[in-house]
C-alpha atoms as a PDB file:
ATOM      1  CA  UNK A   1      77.235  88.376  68.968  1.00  0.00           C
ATOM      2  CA  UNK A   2      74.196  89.799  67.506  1.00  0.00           C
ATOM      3  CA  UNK A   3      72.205  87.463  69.867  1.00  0.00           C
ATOM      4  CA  UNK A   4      74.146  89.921  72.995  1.00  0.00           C
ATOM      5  CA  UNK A   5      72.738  92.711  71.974  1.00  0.00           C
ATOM      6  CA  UNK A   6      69.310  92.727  73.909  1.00  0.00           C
ATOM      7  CA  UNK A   7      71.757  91.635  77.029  1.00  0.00           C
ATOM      8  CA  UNK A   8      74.044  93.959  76.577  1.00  0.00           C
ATOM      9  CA  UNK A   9      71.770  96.880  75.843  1.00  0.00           C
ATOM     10  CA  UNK A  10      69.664  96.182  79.000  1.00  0.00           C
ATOM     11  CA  UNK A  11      73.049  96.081  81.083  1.00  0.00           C
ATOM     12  CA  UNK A  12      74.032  99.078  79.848  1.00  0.00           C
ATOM     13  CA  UNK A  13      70.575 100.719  80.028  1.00  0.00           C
ATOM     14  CA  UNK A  14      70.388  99.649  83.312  1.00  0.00           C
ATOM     15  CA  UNK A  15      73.499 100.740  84.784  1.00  0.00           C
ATOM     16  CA  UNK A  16      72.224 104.224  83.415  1.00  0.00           C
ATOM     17  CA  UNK A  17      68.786 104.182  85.611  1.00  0.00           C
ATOM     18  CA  UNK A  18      70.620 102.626  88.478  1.00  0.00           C
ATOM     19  CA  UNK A  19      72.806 105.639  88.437  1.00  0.00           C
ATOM     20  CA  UNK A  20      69.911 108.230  87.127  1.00  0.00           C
ATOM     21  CA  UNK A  21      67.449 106.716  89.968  1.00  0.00           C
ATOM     22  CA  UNK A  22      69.927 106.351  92.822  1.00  0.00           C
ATOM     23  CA  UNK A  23      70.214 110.714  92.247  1.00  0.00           C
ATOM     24  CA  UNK A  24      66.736 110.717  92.506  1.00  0.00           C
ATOM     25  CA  UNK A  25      65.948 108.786  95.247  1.00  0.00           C
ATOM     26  CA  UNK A  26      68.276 110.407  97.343  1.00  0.00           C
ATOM     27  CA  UNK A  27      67.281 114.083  96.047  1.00  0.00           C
ATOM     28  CA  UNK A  28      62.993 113.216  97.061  1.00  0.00           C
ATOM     29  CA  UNK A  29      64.316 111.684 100.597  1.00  0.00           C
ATOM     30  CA  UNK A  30      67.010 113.880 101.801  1.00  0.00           C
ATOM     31  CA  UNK A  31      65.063 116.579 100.395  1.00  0.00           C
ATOM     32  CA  UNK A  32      61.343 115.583 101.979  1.00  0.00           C
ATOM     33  CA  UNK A  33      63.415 114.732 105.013  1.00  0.00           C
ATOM     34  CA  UNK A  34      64.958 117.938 105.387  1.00  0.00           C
ATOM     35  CA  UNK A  35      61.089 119.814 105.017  1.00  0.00           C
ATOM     36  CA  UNK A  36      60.046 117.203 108.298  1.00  0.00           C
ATOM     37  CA  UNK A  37      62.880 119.201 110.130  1.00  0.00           C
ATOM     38  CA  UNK A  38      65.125 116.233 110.091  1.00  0.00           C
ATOM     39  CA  UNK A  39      68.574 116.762 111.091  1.00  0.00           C
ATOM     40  CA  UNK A  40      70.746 117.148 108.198  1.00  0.00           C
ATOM     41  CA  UNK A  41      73.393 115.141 109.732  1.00  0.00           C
ATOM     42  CA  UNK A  42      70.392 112.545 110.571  1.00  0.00           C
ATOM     43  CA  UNK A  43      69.929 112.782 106.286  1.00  0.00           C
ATOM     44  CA  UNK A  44      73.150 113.014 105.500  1.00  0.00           C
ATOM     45  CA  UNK A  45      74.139 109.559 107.453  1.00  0.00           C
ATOM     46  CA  UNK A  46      71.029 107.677 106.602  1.00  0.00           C
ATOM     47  CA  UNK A  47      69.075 108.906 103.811  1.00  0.00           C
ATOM     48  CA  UNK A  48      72.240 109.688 101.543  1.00  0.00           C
ATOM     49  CA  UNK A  49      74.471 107.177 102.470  1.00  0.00           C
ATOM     50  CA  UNK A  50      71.215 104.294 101.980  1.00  0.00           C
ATOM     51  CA  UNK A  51      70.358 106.480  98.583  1.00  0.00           C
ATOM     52  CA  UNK A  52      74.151 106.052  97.628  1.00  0.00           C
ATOM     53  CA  UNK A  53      74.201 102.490  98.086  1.00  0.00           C
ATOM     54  CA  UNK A  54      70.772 101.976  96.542  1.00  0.00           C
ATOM     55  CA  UNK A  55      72.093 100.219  92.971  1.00  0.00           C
ATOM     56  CA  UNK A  56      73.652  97.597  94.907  1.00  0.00           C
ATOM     57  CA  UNK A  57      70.730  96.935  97.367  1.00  0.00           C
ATOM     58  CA  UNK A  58      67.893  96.868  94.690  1.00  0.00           C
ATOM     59  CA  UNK A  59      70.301  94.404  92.217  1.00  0.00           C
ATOM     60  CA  UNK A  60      70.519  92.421  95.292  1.00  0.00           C
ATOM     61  CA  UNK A  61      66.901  91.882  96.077  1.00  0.00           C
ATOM     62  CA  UNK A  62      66.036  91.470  92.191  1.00  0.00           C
ATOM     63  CA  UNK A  63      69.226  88.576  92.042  1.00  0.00           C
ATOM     64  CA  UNK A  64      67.838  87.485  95.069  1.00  0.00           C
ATOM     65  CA  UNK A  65      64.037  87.182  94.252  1.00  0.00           C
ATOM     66  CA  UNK A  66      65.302  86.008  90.542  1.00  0.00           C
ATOM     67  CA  UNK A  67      67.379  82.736  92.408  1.00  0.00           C
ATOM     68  CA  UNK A  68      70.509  84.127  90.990  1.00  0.00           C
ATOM     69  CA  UNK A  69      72.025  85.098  94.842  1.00  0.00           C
ATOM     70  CA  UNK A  70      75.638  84.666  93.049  1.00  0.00           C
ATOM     71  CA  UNK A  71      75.247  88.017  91.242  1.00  0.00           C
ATOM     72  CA  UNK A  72      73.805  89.643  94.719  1.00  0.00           C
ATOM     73  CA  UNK A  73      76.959  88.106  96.692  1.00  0.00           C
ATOM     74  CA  UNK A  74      79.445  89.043  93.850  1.00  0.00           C
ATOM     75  CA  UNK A  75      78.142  92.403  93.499  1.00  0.00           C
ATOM     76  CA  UNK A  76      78.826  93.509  97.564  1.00  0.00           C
ATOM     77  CA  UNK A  77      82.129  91.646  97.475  1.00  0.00           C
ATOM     78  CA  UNK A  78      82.961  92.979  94.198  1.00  0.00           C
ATOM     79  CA  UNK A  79      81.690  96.516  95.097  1.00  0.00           C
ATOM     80  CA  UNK A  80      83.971  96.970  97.774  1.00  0.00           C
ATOM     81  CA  UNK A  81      87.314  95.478  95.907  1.00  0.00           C
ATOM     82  CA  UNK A  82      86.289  98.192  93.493  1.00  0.00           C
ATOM     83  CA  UNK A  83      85.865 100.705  95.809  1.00  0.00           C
ATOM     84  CA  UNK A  84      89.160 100.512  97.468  1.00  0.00           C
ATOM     85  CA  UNK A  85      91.129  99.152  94.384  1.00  0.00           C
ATOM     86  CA  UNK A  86      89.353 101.533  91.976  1.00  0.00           C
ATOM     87  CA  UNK A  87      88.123 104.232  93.360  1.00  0.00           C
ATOM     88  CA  UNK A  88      90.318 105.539  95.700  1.00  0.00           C
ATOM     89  CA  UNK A  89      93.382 103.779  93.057  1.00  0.00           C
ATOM     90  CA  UNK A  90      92.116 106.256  90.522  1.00  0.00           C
ATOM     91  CA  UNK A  91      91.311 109.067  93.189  1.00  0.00           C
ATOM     92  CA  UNK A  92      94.733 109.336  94.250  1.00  0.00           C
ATOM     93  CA  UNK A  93      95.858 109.703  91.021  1.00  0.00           C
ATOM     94  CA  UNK A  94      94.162 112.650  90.705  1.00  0.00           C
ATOM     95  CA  UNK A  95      95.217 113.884  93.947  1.00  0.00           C
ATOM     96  CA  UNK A  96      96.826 112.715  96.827  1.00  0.00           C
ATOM     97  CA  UNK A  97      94.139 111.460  99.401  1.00  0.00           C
ATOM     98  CA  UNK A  98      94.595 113.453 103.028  1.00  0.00           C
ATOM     99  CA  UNK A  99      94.081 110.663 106.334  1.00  0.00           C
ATOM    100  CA  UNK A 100      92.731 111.748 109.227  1.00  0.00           C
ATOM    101  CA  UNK A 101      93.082 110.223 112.512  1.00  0.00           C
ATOM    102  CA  UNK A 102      89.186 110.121 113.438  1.00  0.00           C
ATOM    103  CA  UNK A 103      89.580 107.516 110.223  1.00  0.00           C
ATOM    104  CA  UNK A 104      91.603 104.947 112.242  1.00  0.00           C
ATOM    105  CA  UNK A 105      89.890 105.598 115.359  1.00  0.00           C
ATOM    106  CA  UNK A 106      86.443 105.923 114.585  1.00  0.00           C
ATOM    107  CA  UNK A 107      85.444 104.112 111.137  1.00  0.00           C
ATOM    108  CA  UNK A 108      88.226 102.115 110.164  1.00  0.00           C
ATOM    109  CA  UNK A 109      87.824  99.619 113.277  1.00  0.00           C
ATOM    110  CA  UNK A 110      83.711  98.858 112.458  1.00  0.00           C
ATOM    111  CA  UNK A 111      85.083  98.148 109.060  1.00  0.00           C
ATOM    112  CA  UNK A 112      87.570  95.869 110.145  1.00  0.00           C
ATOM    113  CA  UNK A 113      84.942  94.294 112.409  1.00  0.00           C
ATOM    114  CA  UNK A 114      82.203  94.021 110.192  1.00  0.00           C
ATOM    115  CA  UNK A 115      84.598  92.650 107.456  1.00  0.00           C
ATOM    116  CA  UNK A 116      85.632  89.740 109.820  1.00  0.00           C
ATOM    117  CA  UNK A 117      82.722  89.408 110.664  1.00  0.00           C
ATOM    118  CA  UNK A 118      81.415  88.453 107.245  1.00  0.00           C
ATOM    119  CA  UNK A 119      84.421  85.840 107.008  1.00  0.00           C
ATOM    120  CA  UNK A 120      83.571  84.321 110.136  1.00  0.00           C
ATOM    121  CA  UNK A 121      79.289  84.239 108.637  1.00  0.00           C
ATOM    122  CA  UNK A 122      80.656  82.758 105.538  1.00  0.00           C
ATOM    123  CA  UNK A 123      83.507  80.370 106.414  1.00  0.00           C
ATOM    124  CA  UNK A 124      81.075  77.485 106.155  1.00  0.00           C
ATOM    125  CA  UNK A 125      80.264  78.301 102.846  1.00  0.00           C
ATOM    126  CA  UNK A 126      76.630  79.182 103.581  1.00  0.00           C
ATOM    127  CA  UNK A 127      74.986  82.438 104.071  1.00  0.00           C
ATOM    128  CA  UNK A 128      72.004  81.381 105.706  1.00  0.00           C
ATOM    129  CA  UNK A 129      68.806  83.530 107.245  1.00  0.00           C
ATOM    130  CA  UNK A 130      70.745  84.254 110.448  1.00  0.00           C
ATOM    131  CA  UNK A 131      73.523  84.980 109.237  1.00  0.00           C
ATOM    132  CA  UNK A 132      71.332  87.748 107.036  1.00  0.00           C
ATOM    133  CA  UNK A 133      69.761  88.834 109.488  1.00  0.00           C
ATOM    134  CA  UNK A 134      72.560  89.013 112.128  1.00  0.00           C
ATOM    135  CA  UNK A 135      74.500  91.464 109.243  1.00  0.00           C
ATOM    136  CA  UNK A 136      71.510  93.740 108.789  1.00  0.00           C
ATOM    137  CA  UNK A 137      71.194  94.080 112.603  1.00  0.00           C
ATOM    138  CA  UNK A 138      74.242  95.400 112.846  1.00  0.00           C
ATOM    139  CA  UNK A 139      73.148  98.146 110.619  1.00  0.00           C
ATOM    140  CA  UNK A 140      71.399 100.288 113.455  1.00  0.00           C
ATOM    141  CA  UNK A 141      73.966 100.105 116.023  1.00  0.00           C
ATOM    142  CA  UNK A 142      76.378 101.250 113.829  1.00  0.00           C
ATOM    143  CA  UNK A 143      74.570 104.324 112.537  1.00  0.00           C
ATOM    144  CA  UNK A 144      73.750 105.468 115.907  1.00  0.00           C
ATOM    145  CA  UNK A 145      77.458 105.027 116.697  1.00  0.00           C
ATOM    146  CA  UNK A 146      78.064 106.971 113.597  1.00  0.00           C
ATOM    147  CA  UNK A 147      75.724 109.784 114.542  1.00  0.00           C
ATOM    148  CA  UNK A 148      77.251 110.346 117.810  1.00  0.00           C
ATOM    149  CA  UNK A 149      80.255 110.368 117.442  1.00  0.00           C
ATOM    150  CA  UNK A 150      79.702 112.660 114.299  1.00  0.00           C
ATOM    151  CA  UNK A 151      78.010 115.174 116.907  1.00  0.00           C
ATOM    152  CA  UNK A 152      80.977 115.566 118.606  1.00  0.00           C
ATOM    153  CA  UNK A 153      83.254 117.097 115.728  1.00  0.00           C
ATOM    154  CA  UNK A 154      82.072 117.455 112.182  1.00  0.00           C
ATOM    155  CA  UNK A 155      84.643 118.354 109.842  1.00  0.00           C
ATOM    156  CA  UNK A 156      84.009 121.615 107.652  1.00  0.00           C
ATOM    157  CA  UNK A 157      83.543 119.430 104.738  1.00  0.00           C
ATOM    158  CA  UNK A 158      81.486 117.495 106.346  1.00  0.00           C
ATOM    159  CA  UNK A 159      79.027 120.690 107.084  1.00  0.00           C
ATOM    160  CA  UNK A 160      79.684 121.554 103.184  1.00  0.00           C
ATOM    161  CA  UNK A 161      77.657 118.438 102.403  1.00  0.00           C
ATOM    162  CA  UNK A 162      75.163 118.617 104.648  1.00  0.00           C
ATOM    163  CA  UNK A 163      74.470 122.107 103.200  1.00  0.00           C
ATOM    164  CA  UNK A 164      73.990 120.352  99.388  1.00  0.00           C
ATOM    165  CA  UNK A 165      70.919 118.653 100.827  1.00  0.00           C
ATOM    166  CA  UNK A 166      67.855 120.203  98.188  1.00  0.00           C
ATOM    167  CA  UNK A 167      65.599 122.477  98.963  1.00  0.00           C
ATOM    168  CA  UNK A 168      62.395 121.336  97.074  1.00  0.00           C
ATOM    169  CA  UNK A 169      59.278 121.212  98.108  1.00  0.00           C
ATOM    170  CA  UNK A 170      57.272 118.266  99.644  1.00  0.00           C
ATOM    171  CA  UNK A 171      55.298 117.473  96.292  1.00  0.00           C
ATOM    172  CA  UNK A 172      58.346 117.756  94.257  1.00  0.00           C
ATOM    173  CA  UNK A 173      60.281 115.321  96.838  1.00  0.00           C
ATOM    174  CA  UNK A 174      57.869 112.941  97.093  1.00  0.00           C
ATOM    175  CA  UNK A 175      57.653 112.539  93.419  1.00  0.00           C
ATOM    176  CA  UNK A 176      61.288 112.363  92.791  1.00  0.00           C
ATOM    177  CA  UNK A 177      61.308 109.742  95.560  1.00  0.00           C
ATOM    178  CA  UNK A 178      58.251 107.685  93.632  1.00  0.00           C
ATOM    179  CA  UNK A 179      60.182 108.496  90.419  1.00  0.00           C
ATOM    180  CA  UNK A 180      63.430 107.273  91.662  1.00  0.00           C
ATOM    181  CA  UNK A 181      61.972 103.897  93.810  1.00  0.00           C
ATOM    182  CA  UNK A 182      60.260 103.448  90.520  1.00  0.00           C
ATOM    183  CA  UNK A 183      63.214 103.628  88.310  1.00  0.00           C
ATOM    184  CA  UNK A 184      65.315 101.731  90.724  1.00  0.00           C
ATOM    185  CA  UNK A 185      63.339  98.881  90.310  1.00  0.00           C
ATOM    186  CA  UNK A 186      63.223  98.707  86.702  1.00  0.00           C
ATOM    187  CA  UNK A 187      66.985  99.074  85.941  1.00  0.00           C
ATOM    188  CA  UNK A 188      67.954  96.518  88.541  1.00  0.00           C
ATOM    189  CA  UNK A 189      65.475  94.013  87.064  1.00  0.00           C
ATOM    190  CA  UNK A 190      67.082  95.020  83.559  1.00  0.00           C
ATOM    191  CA  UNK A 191      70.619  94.515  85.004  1.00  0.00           C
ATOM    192  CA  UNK A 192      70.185  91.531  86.627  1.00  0.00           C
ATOM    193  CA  UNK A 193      68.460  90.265  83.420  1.00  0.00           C
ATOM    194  CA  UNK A 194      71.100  91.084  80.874  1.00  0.00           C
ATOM    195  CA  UNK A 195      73.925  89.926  83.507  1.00  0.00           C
ATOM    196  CA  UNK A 196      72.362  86.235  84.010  1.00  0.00           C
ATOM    197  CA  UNK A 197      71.929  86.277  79.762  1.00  0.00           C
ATOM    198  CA  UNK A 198      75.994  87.303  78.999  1.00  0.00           C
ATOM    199  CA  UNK A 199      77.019  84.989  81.800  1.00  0.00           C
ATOM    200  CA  UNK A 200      74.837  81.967  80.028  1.00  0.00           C
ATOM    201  CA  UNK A 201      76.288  83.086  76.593  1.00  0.00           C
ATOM    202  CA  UNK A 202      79.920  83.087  77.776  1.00  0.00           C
ATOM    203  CA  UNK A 203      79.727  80.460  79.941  1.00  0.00           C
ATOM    204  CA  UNK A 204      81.365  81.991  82.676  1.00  0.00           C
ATOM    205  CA  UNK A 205      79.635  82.154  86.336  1.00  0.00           C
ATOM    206  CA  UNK A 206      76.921  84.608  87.509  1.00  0.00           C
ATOM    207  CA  UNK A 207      79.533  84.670  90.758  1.00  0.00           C
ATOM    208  CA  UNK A 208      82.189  86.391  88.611  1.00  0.00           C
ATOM    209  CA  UNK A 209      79.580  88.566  86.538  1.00  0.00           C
ATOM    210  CA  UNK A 210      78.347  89.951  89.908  1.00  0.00           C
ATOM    211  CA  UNK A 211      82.264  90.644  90.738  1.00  0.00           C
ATOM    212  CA  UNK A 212      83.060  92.114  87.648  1.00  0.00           C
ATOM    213  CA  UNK A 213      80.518  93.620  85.202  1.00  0.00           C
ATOM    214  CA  UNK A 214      77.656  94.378  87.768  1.00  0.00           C
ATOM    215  CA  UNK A 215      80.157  95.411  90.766  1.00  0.00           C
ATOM    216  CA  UNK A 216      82.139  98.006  88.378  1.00  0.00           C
ATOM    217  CA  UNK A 217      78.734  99.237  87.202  1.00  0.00           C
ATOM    218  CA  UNK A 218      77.121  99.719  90.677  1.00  0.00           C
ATOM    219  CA  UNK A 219      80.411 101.591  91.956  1.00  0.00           C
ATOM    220  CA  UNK A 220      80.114 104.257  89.432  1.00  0.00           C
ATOM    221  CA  UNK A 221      78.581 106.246  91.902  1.00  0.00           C
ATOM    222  CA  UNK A 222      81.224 106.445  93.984  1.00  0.00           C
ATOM    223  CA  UNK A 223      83.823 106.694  91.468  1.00  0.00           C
ATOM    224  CA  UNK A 224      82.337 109.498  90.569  1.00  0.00           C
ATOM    225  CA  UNK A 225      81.588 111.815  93.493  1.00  0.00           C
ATOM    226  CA  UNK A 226      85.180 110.862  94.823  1.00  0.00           C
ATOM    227  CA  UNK A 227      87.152 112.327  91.500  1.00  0.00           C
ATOM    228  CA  UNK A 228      84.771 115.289  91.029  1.00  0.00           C
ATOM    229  CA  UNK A 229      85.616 116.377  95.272  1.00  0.00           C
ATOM    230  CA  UNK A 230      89.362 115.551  94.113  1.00  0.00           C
ATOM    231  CA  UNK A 231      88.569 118.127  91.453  1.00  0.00           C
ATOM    232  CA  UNK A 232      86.917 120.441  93.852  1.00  0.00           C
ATOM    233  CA  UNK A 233      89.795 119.959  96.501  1.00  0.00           C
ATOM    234  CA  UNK A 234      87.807 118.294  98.641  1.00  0.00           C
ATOM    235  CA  UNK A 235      90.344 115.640  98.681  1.00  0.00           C
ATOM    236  CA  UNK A 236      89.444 114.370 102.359  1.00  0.00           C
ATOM    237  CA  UNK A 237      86.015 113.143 101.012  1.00  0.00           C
ATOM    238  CA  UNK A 238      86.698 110.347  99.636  1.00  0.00           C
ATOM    239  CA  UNK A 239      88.000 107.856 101.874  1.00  0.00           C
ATOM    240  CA  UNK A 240      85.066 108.523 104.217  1.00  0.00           C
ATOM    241  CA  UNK A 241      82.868 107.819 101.054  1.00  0.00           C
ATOM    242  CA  UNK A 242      84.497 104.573 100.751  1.00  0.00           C
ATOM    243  CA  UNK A 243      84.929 103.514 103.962  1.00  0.00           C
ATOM    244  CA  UNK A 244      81.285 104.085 104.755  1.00  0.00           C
ATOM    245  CA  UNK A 245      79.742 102.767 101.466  1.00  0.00           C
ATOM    246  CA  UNK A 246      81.894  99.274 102.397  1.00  0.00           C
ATOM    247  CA  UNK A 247      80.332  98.819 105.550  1.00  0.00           C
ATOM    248  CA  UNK A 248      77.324  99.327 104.009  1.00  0.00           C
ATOM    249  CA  UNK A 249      77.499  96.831 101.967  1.00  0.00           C
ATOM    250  CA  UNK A 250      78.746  93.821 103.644  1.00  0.00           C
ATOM    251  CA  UNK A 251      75.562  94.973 106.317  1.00  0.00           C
ATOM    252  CA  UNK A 252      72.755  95.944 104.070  1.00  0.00           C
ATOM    253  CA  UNK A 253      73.413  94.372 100.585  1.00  0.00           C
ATOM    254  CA  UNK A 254      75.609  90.973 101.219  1.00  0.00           C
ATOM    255  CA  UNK A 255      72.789  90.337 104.188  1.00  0.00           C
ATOM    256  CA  UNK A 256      69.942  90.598 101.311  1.00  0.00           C
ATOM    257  CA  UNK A 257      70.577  87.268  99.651  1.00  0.00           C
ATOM    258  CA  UNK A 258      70.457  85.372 102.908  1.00  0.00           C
ATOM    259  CA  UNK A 259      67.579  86.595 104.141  1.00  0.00           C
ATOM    260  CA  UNK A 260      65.477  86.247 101.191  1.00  0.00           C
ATOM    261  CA  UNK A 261      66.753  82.677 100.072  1.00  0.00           C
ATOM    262  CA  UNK A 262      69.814  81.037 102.092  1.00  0.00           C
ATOM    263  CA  UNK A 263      73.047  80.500  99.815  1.00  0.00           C
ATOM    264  CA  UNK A 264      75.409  77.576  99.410  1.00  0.00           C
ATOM    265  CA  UNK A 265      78.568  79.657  98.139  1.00  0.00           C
ATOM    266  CA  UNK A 266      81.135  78.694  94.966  1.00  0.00           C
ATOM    267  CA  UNK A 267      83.842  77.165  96.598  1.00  0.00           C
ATOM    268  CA  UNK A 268      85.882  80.498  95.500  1.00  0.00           C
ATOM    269  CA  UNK A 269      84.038  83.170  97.499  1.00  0.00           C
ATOM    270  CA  UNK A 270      85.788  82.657 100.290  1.00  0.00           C
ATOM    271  CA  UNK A 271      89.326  81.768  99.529  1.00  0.00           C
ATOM    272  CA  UNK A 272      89.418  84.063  96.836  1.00  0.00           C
ATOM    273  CA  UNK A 273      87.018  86.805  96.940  1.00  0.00           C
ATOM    274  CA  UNK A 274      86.386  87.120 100.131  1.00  0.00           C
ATOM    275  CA  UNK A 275      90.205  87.240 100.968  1.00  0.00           C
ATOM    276  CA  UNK A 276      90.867  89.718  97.915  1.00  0.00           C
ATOM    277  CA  UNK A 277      88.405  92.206  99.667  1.00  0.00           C
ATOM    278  CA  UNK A 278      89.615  91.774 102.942  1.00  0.00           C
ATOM    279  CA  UNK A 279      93.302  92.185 102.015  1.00  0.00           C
ATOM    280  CA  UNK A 280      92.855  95.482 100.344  1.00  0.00           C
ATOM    281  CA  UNK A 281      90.372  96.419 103.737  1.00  0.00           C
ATOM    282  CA  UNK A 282      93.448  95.862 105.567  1.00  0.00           C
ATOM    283  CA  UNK A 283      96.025  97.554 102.969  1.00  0.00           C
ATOM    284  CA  UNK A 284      94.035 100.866 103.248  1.00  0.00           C
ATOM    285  CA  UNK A 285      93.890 100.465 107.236  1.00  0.00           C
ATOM    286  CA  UNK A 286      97.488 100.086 107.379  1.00  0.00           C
ATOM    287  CA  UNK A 287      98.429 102.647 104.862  1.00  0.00           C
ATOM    288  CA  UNK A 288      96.257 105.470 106.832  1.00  0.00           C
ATOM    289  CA  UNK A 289      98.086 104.512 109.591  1.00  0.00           C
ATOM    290  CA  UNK A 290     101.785 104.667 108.493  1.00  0.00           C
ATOM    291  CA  UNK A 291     100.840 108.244 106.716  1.00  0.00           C
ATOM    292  CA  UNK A 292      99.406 109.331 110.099  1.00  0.00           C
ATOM    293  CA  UNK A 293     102.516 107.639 112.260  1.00  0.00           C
ATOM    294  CA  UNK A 294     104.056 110.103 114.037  1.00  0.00           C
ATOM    295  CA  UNK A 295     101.814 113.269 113.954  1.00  0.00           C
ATOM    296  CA  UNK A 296      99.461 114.543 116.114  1.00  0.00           C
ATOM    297  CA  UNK A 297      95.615 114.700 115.811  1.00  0.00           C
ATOM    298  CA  UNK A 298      95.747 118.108 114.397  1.00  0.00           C
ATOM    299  CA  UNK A 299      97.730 117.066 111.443  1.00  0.00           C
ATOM    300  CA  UNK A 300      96.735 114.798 107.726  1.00  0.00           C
ATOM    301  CA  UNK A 301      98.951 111.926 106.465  1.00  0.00           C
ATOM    302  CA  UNK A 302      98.857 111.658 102.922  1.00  0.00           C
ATOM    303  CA  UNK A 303      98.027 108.390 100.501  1.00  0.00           C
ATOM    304  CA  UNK A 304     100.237 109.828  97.061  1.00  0.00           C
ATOM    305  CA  UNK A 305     100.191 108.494  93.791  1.00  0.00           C
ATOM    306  CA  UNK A 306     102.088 105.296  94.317  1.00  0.00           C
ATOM    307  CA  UNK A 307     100.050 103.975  96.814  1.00  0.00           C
ATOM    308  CA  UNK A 308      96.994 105.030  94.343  1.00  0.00           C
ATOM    309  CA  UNK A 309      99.155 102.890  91.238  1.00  0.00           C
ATOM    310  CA  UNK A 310      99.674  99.946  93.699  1.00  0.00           C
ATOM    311  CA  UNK A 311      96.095  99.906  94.343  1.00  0.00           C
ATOM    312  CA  UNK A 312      94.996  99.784  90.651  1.00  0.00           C
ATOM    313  CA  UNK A 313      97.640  97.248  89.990  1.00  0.00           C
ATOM    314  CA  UNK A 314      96.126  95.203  92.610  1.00  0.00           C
ATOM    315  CA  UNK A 315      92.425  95.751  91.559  1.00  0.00           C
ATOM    316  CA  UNK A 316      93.676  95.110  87.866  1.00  0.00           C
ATOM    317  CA  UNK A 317      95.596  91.829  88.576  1.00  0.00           C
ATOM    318  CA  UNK A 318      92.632  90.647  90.527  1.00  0.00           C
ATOM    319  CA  UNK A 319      90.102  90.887  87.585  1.00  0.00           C
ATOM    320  CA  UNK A 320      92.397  89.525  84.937  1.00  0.00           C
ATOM    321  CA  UNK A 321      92.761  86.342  87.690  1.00  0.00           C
ATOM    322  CA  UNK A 322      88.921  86.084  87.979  1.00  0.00           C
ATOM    323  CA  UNK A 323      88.628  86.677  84.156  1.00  0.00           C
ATOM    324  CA  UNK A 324      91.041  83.830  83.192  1.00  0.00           C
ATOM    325  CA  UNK A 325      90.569  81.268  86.027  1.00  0.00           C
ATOM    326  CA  UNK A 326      86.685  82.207  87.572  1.00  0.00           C
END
């Protein structure tokens, strides 16, 4: 066990700069951004959500560049079964989630395409250059689509946030943005490194390690920010956290592995990852739409507390499968 510790310590240690340097990051962009006369919706859809999702893109290029493109495909699967299983299980235990019908309409059909998507890229067991690159493209279409629609009716939450961009000055942002890059790159070399050394010492796969360890780790972030606005009351936050941050993924991180060195998958990504991640995508779509069933587009459904339990039960038994039988 003793012979862990380094591992451990740099997982742990890492995880912490992810998080520390992810804040960072985003504070010296959105921030600088803002000074340039950027739009904040512009920052708040591009420079936040990419800061947001920055622990799972850097520990994808490091698994990448390192030859271990298991932990990079693990961690976006893994990410989003955590987000939806996790972070919105836990989330709606706090308090009940509000739905709101620009959900369905607007995000929760390019999540639903760019999830297939990915299943139809990865049904031959290979993510391959292309396929990379055909994910990543998809990126820019789907933020512009974002943006405008977003210009046509921004919740007031949504102008809340946008507010919460810093004001610092240029210097100061551009050295919390060198700071942060800087710290991001460390930490996800760290991580990556202590991940690849307890999955050698346990024997188990850097495919499930990804999943598990470095997946729960990198979705801290959005565990997070989605309790505290629970706290706040700003209970409609968090599904458009998740829903966004899941896209993101399966576009900017699961492309990374691809394009820097082509993948042959374990013959369980697919049939059971994959699907696991895909079956609580679809869950949460049809759950926002039999709380919204029936009203109009003035009113909220309502995801309670049980459908919050059922979620964790589902995220739990998944883990305990991978954990016994990855």
């Amino acid at each position: 066990m003793t012979a862990m510790l380094p591992a451990s310590i740099a997982v742990v240690l890492g995880l912490i700069g992810l998080l520390w340097g992810a804040d960072r990051f985003v504070a010296g962009s959105a921030g600088g951004a803002k000074n340039f006369g950027i739009s904040p919706l512009i920052i708040g859809l591009t420079f936040v959500s990419i800061g947001t999702s920055a622990p799972e893109i850097f520990v994808a290029v490091n698994a990448a560049l390192s030859g271990s493109g298991d932990i990079a495909i693990g961690n976006a699967l893994g990410s989003n079964i955590a987000n939806v299983g996790l972070v919105l299980g836990v989330t709606a235990l706090v308090a009940p989630l509000p739905s709101q019908w620009h959900l369905l309409k607007q995000e929760a059909p390019v999540l639903l395409g760019v999830t297939a998507l990915a299943g139809i890229l990865l049904a031959n067991n290979y993510l391959s250059r292309l396929d990379g690159l055909l994910l990543l493209g998809l990126l820019v279409p789907t933020l512009w689509l974002t943006i405008h629609l977003k210009k046509r009716e921004l919740s007031p939450i949504e102008v809340a946030e946008e507010e919460e961009i810093p004001d610092i000055s240029t210097g100061a942002a551009i050295l919390w943005f060198v700071v942060g890059l800087a710290v991001l790159l460390v930490s996800s070399e760290a991580l990556v490194w202590g991940a690849k050394e307890i999955a050698t010492h346990f024997g188990v796969s850097e495919l499930v390690i990804g999943l598990t360890v470095v997946a729960i780790g990198t979705s801290l972030p959005e565990l997070a920010a989605s309790v505290m606005s629970a706290i706040k009351g700003q209970h409609d936050i968090a599904l458009g956290n998740v829903i966004g941050s899941n896209m993101f993924n399966l576009m900017a991180v699961m492309s990374v592995p691809g394009i820097i060195s082509p993948i042959t998958l374990q013959s369980g990504v697919l049939s059971r990852d994959y699907v696991a991640m895909a079956a609580l995508t679809a869950l949460l779509v049809v759950a926002i739409w039999l709380s919204l069933r029936g009203k109009s587009s003035q009113q909220a459904g309502r995801l309670g507390r049980r459908f919050g339990i059922t979620l964790l039960l589902l995220w739990f038994g998944y883990n305990y499968l991978l954990l016994v039988h990855g």
